[in-house]
N, C-alpha and C. Protein backbone atom coordinates (compact mmCIF):
# COMPACT_ATOMS: atom_id res chain seq x y z
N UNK A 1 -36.53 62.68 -54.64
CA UNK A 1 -35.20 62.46 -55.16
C UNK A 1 -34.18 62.95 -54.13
N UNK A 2 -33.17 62.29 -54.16
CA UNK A 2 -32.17 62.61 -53.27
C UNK A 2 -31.22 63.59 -53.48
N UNK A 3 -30.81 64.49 -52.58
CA UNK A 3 -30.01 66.00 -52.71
C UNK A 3 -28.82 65.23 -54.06
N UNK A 4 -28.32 64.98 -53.74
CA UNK A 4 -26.57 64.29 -54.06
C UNK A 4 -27.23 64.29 -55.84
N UNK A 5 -28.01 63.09 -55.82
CA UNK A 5 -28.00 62.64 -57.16
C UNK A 5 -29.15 63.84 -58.03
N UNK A 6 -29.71 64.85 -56.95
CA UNK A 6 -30.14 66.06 -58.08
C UNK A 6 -29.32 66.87 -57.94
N UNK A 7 -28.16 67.35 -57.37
CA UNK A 7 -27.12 68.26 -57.80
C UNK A 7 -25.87 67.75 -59.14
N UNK A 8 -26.29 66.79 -58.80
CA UNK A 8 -25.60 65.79 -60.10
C UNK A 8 -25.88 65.66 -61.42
N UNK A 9 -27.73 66.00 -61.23
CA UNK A 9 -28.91 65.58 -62.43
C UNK A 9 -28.40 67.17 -63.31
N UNK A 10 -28.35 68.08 -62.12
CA UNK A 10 -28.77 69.07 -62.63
C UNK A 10 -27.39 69.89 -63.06
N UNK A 11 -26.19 69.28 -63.02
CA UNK A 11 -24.41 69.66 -63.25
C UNK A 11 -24.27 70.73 -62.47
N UNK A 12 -24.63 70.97 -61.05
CA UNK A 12 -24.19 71.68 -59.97
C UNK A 12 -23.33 71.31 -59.10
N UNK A 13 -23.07 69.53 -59.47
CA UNK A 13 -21.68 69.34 -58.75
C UNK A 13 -21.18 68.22 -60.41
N UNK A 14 -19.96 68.37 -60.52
CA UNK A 14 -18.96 67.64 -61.15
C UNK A 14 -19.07 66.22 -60.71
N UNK A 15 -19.26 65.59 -60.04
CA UNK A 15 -19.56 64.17 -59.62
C UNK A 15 -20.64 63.69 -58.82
N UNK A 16 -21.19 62.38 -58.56
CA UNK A 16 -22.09 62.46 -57.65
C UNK A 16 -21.17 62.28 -55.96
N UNK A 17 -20.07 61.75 -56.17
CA UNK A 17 -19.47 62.17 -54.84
C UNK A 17 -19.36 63.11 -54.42
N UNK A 18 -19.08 64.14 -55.53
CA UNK A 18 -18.84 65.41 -55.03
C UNK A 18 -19.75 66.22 -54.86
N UNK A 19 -20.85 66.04 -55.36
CA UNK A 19 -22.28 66.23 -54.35
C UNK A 19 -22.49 65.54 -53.04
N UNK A 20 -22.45 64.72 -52.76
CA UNK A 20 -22.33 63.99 -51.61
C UNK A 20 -21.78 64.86 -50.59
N UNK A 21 -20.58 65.08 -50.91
CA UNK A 21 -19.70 66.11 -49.47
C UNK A 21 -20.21 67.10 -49.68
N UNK A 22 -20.58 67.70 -50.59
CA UNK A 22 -21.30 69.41 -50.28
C UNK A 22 -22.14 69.52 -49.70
N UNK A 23 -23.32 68.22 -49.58
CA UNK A 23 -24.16 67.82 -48.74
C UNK A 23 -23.55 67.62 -46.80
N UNK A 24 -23.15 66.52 -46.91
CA UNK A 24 -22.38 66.31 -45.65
C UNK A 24 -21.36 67.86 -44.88
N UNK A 25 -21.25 68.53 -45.62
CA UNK A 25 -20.49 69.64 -44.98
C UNK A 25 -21.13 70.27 -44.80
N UNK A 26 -22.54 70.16 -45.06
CA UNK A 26 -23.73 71.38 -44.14
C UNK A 26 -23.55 72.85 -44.84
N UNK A 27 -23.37 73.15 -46.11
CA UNK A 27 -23.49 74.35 -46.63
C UNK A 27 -24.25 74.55 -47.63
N UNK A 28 -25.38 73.55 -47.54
CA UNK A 28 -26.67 73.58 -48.59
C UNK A 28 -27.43 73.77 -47.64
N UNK A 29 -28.75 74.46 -47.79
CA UNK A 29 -29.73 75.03 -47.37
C UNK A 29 -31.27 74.80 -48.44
N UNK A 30 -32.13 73.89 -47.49
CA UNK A 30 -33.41 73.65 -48.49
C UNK A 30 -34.04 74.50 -47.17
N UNK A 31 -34.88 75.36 -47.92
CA UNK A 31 -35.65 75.83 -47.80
C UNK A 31 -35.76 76.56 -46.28
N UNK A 32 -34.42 77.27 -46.67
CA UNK A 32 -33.85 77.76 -45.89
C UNK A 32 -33.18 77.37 -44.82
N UNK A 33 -33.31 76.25 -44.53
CA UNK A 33 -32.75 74.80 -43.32
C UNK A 33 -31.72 74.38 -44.15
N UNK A 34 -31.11 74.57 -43.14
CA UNK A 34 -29.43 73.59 -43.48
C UNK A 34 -29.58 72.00 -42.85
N UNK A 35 -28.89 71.47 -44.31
CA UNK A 35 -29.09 70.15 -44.34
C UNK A 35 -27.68 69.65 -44.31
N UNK A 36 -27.59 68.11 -43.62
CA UNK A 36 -25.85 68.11 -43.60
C UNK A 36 -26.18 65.94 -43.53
N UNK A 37 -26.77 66.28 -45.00
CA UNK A 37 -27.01 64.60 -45.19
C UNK A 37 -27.01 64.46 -46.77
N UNK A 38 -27.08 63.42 -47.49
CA UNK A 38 -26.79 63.45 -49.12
C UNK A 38 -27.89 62.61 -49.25
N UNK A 39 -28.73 62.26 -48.11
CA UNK A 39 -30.12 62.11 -48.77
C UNK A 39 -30.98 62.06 -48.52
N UNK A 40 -30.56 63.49 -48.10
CA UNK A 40 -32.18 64.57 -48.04
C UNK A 40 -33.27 64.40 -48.99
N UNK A 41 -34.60 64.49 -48.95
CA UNK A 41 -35.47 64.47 -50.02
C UNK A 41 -35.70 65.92 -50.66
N UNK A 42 -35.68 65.71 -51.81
CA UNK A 42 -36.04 67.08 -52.49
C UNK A 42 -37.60 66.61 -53.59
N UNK A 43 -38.17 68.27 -53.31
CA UNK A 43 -39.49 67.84 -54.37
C UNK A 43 -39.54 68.89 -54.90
N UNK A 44 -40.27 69.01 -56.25
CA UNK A 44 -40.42 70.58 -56.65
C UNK A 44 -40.81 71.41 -56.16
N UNK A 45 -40.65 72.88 -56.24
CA UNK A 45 -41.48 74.15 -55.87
C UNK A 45 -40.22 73.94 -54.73
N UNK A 46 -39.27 73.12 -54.06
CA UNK A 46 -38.18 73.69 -52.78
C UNK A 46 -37.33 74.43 -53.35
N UNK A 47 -36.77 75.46 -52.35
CA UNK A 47 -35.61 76.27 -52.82
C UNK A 47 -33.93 75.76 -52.41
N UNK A 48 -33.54 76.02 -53.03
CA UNK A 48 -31.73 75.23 -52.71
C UNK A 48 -30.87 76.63 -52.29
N UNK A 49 -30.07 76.58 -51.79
CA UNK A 49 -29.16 77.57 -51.61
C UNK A 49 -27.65 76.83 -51.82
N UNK A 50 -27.36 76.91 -52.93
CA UNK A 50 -26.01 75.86 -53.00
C UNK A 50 -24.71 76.91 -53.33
N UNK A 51 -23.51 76.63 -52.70
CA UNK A 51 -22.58 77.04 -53.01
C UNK A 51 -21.65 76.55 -53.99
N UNK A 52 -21.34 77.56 -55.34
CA UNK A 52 -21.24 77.07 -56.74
C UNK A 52 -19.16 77.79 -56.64
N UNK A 53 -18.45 77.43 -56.77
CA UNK A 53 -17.25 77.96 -57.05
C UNK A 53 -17.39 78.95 -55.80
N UNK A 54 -17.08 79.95 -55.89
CA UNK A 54 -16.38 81.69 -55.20
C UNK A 54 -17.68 82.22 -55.01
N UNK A 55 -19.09 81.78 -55.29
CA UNK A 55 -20.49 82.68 -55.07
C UNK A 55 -21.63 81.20 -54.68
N UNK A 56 -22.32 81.66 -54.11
CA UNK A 56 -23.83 81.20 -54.03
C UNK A 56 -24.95 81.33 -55.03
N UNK A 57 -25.38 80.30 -55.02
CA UNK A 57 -27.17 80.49 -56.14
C UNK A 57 -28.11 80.28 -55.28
N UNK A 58 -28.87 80.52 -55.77
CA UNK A 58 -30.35 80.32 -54.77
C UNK A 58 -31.24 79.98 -55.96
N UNK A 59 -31.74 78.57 -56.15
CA UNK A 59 -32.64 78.19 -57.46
C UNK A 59 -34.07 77.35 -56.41
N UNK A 60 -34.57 77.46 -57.34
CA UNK A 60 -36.00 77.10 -57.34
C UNK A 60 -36.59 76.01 -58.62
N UNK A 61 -36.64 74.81 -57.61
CA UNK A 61 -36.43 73.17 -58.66
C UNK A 61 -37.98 73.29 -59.07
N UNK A 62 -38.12 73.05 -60.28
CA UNK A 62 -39.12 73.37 -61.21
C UNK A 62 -39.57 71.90 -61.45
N UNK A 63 -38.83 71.04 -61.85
CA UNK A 63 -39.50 69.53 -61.67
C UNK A 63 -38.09 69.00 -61.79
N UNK A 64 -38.12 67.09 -61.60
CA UNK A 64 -37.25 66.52 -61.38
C UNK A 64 -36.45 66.00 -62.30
N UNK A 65 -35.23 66.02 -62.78
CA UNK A 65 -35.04 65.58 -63.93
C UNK A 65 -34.92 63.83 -64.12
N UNK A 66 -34.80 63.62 -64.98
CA UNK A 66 -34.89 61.93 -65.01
C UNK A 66 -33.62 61.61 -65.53
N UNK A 67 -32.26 62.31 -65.47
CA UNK A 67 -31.43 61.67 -66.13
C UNK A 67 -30.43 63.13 -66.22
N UNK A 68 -28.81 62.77 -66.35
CA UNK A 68 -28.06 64.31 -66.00
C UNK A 68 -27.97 63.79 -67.54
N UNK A 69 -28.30 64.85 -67.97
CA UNK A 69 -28.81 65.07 -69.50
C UNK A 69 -27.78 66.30 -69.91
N UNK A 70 -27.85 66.81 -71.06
CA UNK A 70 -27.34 68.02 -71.69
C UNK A 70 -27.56 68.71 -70.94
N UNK A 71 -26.47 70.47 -70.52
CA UNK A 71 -27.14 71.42 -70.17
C UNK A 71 -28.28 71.97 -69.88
N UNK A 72 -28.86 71.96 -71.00
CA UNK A 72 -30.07 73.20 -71.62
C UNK A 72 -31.39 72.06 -70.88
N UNK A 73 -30.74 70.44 -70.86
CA UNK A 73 -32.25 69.76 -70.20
C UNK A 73 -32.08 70.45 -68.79
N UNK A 74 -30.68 70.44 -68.21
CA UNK A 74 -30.73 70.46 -66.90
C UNK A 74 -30.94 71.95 -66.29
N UNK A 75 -30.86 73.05 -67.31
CA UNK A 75 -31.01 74.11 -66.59
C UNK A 75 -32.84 74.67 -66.78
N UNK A 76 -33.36 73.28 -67.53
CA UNK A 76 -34.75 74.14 -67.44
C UNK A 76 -35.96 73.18 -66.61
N UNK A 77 -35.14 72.50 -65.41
CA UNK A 77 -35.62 71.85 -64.61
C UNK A 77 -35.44 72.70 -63.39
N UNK A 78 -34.70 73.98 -63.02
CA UNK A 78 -34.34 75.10 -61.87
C UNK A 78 -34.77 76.36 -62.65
N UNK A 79 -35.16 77.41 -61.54
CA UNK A 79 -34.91 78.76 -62.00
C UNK A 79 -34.12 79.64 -61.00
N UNK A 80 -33.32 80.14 -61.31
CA UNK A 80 -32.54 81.07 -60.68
C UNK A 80 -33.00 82.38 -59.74
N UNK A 81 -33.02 82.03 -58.42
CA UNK A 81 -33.45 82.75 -57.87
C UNK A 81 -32.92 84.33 -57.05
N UNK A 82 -31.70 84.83 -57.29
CA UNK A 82 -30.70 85.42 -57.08
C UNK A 82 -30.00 86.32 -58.19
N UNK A 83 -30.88 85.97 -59.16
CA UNK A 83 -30.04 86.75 -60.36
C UNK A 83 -28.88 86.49 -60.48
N UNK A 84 -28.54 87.04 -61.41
CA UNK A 84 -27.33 86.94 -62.18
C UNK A 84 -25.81 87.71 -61.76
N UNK A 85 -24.62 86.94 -62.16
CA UNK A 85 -23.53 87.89 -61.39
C UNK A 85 -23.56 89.09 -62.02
N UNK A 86 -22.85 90.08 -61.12
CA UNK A 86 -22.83 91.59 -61.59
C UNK A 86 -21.83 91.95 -62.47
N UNK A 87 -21.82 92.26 -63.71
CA UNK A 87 -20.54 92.75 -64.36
C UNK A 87 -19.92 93.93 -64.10
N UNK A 88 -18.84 93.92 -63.58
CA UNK A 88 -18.44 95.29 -62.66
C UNK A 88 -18.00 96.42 -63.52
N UNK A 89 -17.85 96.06 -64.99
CA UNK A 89 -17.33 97.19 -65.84
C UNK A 89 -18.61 97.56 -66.20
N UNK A 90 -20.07 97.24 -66.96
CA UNK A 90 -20.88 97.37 -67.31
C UNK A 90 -21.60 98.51 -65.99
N UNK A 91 -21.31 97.83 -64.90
CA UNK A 91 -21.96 98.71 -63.43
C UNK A 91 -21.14 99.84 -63.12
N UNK A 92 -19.94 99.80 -63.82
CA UNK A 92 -19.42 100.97 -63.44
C UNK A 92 -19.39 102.08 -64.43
N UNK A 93 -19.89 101.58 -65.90
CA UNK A 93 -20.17 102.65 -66.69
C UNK A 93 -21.72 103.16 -66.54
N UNK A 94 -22.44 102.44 -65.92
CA UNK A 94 -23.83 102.79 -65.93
C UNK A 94 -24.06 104.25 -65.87
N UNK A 95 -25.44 105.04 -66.23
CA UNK A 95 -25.48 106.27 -65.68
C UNK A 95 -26.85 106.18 -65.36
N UNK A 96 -26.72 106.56 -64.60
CA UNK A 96 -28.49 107.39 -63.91
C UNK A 96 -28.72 108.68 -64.07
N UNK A 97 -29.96 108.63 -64.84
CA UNK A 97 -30.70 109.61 -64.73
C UNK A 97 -31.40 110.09 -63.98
């Protein structure tokens, strides 16, 4: 499947054009290689490094989806490889023992 139309499948870009240029501007990274084409091949088990708003994800494509479906189809076709953002009030009340 092609980069563009699985950042699309999977609602990591708002359009499939606008996957397209995130591609072409060379700031996606499969598998650790920067790619600067919109149709690159992707297969499962590759890792993405995509830049989402103001932060980066790093997911791990679990299988391909067949269609940009609801959310909940599209987020259980990736797993998140980077964890989750940090809540800075929660981290700043923390205590260690």
């Amino acid at each position: 499947m092609r980069i563009d139309k699985l950042l699309w499948y999977l609602r990591l870009a708002r359009t499939r054009p606008v996957a397209q240029t995130m591609a072409h501007e060379g700031h996606i990274r499969l598998n650790g290689r920067r790619i600067d084409r919109a149709h690159q091949k992707i297969a499962v088990g590759d890792v993405l490094t995509v830049p989402i708003g103001a932060g980066v994800r790093v997911i791990e494509i679990l299988a391909l989806p067949l269609r940009r479906g609801p959310a909940p189809e599209a987020q259980g076709c990736y797993r998140v490889l980077d964890g989750g953002p940090v809540d800075p009030i929660a981290a700043a009340n923390r205590i260690d023992a």
